[in-house]
Protein backbone atom coordinates (compact mmCIF):
# COMPACT_ATOMS: atom_id res chain seq x y z
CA UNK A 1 -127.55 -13.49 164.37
CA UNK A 2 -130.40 -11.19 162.65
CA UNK A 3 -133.77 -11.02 163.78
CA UNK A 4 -134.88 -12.52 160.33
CA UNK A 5 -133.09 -13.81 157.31
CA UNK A 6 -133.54 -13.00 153.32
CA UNK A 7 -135.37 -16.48 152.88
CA UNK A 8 -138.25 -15.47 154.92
CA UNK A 9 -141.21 -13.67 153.31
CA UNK A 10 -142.25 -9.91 154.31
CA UNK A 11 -145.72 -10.86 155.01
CA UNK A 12 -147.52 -12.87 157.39
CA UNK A 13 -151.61 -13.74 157.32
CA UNK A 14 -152.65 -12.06 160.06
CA UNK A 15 -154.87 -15.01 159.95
CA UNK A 16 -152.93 -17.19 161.53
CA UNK A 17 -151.56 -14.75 164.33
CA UNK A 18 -152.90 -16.24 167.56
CA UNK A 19 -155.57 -14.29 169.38
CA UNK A 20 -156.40 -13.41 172.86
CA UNK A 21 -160.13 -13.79 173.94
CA UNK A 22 -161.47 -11.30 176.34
CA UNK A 23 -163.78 -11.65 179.14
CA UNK A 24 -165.88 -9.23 176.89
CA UNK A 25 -165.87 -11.45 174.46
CA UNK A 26 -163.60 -9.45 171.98
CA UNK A 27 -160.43 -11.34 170.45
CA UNK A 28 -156.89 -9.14 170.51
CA UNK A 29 -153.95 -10.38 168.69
CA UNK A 30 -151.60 -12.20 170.49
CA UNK A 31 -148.70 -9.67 169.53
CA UNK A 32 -148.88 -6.27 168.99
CA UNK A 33 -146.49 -3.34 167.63
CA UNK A 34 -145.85 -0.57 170.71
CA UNK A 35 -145.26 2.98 169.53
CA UNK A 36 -143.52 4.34 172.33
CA UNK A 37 -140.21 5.75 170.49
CA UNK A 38 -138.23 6.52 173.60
CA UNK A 39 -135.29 9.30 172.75
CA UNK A 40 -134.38 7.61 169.69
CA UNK A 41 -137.06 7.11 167.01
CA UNK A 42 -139.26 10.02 166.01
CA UNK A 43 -142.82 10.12 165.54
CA UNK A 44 -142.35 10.12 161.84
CA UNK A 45 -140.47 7.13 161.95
CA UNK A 46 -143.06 5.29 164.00
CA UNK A 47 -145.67 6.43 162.05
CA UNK A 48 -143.82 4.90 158.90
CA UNK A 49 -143.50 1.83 161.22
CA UNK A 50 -147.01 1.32 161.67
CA UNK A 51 -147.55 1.31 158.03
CA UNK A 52 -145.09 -0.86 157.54
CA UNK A 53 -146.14 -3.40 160.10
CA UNK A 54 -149.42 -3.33 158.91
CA UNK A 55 -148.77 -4.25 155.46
CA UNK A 56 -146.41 -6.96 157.14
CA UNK A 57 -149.36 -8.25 159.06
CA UNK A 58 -149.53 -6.96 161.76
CA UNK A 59 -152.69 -5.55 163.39
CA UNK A 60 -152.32 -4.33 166.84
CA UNK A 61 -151.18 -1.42 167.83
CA UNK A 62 -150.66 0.13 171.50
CA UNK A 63 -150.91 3.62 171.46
CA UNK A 64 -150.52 6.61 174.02
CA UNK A 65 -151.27 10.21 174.04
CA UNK A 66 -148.34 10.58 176.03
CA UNK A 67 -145.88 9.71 172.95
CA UNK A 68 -146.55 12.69 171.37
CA UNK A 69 -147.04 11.11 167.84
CA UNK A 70 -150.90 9.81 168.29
CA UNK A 71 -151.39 12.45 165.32
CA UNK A 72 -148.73 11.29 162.89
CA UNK A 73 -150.13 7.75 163.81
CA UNK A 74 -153.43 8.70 162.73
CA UNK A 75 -152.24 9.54 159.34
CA UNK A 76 -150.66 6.48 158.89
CA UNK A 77 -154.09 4.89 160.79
CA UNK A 78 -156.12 6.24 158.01
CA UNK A 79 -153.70 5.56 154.78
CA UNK A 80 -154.06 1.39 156.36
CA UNK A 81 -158.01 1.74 156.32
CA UNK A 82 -157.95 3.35 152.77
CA UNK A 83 -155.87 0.92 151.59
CA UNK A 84 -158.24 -2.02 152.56
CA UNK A 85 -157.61 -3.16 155.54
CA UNK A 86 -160.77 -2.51 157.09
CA UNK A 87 -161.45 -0.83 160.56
CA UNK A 88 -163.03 -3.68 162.33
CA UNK A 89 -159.37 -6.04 161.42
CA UNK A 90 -157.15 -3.71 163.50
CA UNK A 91 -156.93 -3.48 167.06
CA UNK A 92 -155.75 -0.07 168.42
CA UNK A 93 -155.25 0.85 172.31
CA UNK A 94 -154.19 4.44 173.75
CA UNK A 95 -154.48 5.61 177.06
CA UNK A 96 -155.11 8.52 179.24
CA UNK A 97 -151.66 11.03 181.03
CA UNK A 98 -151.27 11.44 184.21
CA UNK A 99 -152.72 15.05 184.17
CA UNK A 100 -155.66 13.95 182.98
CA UNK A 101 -157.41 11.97 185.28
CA UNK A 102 -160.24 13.85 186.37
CA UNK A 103 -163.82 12.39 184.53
CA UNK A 104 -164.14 15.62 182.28
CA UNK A 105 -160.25 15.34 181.48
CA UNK A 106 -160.58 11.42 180.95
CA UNK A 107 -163.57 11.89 178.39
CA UNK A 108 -161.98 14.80 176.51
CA UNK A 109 -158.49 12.84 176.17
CA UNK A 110 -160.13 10.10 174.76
CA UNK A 111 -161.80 11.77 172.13
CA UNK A 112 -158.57 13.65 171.69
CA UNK A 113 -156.54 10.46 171.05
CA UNK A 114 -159.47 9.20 168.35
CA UNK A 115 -159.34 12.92 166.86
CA UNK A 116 -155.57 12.72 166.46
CA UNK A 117 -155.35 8.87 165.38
CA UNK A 118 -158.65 9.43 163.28
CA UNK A 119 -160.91 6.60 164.31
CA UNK A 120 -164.49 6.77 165.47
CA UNK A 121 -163.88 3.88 168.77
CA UNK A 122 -161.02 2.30 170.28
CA UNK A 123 -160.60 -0.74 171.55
CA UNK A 124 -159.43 -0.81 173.93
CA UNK A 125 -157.98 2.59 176.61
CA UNK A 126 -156.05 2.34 179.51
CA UNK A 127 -155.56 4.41 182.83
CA UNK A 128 -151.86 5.12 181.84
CA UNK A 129 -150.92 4.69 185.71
CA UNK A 130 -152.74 4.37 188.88
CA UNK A 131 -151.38 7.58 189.80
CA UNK A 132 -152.23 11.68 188.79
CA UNK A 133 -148.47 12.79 189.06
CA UNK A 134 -147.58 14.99 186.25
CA UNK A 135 -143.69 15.12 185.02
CA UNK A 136 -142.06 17.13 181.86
CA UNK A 137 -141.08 15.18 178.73
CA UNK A 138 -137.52 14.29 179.15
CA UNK A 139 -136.94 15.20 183.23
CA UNK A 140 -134.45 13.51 185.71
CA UNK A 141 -135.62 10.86 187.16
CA UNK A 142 -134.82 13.06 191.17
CA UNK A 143 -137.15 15.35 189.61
CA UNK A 144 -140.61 15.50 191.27
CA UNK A 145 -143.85 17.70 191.25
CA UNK A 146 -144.91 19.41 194.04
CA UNK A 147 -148.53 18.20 193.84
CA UNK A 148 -147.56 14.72 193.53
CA UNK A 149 -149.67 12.08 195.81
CA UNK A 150 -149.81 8.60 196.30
CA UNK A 151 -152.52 6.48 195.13
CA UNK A 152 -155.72 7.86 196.60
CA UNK A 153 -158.62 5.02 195.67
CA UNK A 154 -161.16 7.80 195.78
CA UNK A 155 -159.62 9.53 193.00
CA UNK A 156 -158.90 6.74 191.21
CA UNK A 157 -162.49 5.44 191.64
CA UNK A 158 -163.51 8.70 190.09
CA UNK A 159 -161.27 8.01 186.92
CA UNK A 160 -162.49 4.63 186.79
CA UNK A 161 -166.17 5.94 186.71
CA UNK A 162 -165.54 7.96 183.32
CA UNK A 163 -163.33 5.44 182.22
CA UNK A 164 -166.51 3.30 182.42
CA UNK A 165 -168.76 5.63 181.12
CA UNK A 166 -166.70 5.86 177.67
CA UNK A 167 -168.03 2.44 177.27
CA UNK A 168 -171.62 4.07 177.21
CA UNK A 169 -170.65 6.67 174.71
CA UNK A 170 -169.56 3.75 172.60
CA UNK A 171 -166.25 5.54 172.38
CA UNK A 172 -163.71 2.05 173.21
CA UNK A 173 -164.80 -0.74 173.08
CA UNK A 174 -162.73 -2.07 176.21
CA UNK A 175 -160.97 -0.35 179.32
CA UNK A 176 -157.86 -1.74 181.54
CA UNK A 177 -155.56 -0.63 183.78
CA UNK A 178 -151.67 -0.23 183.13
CA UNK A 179 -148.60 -0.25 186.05
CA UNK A 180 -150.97 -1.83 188.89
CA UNK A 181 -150.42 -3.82 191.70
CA UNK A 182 -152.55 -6.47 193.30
CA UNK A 183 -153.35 -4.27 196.51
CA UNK A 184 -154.55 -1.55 194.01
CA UNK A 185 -156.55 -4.45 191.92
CA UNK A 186 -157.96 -5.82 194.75
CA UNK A 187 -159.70 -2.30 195.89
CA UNK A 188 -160.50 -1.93 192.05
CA UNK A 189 -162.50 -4.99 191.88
CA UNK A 190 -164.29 -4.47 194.75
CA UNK A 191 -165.78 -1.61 194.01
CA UNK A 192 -166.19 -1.25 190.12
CA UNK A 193 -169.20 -1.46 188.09
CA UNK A 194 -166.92 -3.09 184.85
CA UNK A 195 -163.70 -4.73 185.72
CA UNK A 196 -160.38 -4.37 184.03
CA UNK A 197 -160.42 -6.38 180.60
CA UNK A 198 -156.89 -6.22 180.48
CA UNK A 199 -153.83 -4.77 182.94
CA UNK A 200 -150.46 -3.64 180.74
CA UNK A 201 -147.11 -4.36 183.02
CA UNK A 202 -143.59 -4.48 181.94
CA UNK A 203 -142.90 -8.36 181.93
CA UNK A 204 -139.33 -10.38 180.06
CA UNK A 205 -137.59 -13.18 180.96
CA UNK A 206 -135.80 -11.74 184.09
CA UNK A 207 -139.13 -9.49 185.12
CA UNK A 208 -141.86 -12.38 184.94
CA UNK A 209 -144.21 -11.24 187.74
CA UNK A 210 -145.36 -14.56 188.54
CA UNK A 211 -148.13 -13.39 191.20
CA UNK A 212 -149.60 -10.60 189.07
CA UNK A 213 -149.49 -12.72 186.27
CA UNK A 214 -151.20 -15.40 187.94
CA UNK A 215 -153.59 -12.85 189.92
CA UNK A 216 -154.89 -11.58 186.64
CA UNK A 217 -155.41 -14.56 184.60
CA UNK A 218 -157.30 -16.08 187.23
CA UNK A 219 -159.41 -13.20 187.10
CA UNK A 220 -160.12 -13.11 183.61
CA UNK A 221 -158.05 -10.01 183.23
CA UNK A 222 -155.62 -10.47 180.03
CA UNK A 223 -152.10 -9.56 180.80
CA UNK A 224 -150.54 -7.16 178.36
CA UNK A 225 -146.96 -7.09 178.24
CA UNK A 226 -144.43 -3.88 177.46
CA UNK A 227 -140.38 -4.39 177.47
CA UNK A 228 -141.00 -7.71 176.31
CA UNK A 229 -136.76 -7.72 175.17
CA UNK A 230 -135.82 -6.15 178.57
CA UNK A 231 -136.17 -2.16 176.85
CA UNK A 232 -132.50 -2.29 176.15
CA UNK A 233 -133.56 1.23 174.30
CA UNK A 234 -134.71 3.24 177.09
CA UNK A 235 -133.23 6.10 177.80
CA UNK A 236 -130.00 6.22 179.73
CA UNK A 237 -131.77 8.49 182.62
CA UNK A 238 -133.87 5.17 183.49
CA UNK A 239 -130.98 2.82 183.79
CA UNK A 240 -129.87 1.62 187.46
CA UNK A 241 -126.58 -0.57 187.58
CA UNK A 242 -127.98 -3.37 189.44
CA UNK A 243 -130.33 -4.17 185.91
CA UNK A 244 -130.22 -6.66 184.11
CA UNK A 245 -129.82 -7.61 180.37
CA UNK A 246 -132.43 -10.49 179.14
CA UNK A 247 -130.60 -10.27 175.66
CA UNK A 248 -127.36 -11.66 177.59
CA UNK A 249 -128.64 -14.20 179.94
CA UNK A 250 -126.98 -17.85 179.20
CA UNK A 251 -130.02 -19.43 178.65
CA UNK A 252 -131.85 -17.13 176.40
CA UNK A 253 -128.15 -17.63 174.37
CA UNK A 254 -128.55 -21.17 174.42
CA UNK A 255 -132.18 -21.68 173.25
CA UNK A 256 -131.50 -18.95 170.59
CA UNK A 257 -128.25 -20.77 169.20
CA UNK A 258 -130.66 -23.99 169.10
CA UNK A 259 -133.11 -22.39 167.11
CA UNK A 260 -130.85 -20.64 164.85
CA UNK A 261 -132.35 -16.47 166.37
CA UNK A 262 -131.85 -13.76 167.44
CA UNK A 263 -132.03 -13.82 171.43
CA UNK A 264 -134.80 -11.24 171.23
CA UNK A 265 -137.53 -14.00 169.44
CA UNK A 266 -136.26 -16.09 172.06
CA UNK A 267 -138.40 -12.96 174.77
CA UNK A 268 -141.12 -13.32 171.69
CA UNK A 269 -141.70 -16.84 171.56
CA UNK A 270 -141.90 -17.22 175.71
CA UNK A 271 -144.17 -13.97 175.90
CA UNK A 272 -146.79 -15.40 173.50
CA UNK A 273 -146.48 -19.20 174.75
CA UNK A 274 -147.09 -18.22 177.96
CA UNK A 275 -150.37 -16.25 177.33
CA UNK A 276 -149.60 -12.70 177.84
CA UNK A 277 -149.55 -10.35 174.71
CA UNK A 278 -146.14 -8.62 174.19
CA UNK A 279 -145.81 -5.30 172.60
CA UNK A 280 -142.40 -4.68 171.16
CA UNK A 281 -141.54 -1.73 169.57
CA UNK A 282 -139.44 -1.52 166.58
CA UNK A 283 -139.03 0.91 163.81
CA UNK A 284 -136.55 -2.13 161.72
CA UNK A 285 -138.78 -3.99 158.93
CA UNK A 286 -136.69 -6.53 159.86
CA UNK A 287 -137.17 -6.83 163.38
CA UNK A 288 -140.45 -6.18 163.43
CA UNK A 289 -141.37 -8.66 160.89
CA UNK A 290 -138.93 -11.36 162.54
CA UNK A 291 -141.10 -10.29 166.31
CA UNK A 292 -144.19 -11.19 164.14
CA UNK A 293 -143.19 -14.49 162.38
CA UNK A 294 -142.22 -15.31 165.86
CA UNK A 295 -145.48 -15.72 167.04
CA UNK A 296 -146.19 -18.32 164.75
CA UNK A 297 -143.06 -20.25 164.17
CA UNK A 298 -141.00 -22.91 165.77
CA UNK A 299 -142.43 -23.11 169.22
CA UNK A 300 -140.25 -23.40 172.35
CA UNK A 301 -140.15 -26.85 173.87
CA UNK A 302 -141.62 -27.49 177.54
CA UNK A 303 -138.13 -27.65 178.79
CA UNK A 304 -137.11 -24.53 177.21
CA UNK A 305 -140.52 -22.64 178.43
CA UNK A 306 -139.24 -24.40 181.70
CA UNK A 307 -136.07 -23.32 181.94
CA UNK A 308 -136.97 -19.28 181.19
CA UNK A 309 -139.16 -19.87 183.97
CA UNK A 310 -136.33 -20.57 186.18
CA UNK A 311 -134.34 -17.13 185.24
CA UNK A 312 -136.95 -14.42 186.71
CA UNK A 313 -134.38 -12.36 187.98
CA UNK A 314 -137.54 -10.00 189.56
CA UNK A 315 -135.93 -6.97 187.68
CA UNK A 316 -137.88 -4.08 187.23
CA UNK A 317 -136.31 -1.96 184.56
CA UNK A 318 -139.37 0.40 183.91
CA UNK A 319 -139.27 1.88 188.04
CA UNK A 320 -141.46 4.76 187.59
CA UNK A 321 -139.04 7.37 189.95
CA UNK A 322 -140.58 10.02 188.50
CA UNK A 323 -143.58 9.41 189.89
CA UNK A 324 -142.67 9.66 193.49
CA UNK A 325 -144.57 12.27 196.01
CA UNK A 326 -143.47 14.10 198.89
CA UNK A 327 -142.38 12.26 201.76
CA UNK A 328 -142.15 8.57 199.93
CA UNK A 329 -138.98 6.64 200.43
CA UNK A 330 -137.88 5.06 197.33
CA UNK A 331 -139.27 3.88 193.56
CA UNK A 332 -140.51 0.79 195.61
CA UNK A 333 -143.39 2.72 197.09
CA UNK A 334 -144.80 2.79 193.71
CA UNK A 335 -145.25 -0.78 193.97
CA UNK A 336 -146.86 -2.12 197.23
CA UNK A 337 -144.17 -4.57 197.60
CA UNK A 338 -145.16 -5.77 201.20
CA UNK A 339 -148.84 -5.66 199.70
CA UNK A 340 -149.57 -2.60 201.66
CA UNK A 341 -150.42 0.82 199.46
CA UNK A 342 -147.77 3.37 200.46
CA UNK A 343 -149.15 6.62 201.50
């Protein structure tokens, strides 16, 4: 089964792409092209994938300093805006590393990232994750930094607190948070001056997060979705054999053999019917111009939204070991999963 077929056409309005209001009033498309290239897709390649997504239609794109090809993006960024497609019609997101979370560090990455991608604002920028641990490019995922800490709110507070006043420059437009947990949001909200407009999280079929998820929407916080296929290209260094494979699961099968798809629009179709915005990366015209179309074609039934609903398997493929200080237990500690902040 192929992700699209010869009859379908290589463009889609980006008119009639859904769109995600924010509690700032600004409107995100409902799907957007991710530009993480894991081990396997250079940032020349990506870069020639957000060209060609854009002339496809699409016109979000997540971004991160940490991928090491914001600068080839920006090339591509400003070849799109010469073209025609104005500024103002794109939405692009980066986000500030680990190492760079103190409020001089968090101002001077951002105005790195819209150096290297070329743009005067973003729209929105992200705290990367909650937590300052630095890691090489490539390490082991036993590997861990001796100055590695848990999640001190103070510090974080003092992150949030430039990430806010990046708003005043006028250099985004937006700010979220990325890898959070509800313990971590609830401090957050307490004691911010601008909430979260949006929290990214890894969420597929057998990952749904059904209490974040609900936490955040009812707060007005959108929820922003990476591995929306289950990442079955992350590197091999991240796999753990108790994961699971979305792509296989008998019911994704089934509802993709009824609607004539791939399994992967299957992940597409539930991510964007269910209100969160997924961010699939692909470097394949055809795959990510079938992830597009599937935004806007041939909607999945109640039942069908019902039954993927019934096959969170509460996976977590993205664990985040490298993250780990001194003294904590396990990749679970990253996540407060007795809703207590390890320390």
């Amino acid at each position: 089964m192929n992700r699209a077929t010869d009859r379908q056409p290589a463009y889609i309005d980006p008119a009639a792409i859904p769109q995600r209001e924010l509690y700032t009033g600004a409107h995100m498309p409902a799907i957007g092209l991710g530009t993480f290239g894991s081990d396997h897709v250079t940032p020349a390649q990506v870069a020639g994938a957000v060209r060609g997504a854009a002339a496809a239609g699409y016109r979000h794109f997540d971004c991160a300093s940490v991928y090491g090809n914001e600068k080839h993006i920006g090339g591509s960024l400003s070849q799109i805006i010469r073209g025609g497609i104005p500024r103002a019609e794109l939405w692009i997101n980066s986000k500030v590393w680990n190492d760079r979370h103190s409020p001089a560090d968090v101002i001077g990455s951002c105005k790195r990232s819209l150096d290297d991608l070329q743009l005067d604002y973003l729209d929105l920028f992200f705290v990367h994750w909650p937590f300052p641990n630095f890691h090489p490019p490539g390490c082991s995922v036993e590997s861990r930094s001796p100055d590695s800490r848990p999640y001190i709110h103070a510090e974080f507070m003092r992150t949030w607190d430039a990430m806010e006043k990046l708003l005043t420059l006028g250099l985004v437009r937006n700010i979220g948070t990325s890898n959070m947990t509800v313990p971590k949001l609830d401090l957050l909200l307490r004691d911010a001056s601008v909430k979260p407009a949006c929290n990214e999280m890894e969420l597929h079929p057998h990952f749904q997060q059904p209490a974040l998820f609900d936490y955040l929407t009812s707060r007005g916080i959108l929820p922003i979705g990476y591995s929306p296929l289950g990442s079955p290209g992350r590197p091999q260094r991240d796999r753990t054999p108790e994961d699971t494979v979305d792509l296989e699961d008998t019911v994704i099968l089934s509802i993709a053999r009824d609607h004539r798809i791939h399994p992967a629009l299957v992940c597409i179709k539930w991510a964007v019917q269910r209100g969160q915005v997924p961010i699939p990366m692909s470097a394949n015209p055809r795959n990510y111009i079938a992830n597009l179309r599937a935004s806007i074609d041939d909607p999945l039934t109640h039942a069908e939204m019902t039954a993927i609903a019934g096959i969170d398997r509460n996976c977590r493929l993205i664990k985040g070991q490298v993250f780990l200080w001194q003294g904590a237990k396990s990749w679970e500690d990253l996540w407060d999963l007795d809703g207590v902040i390890a320390q």
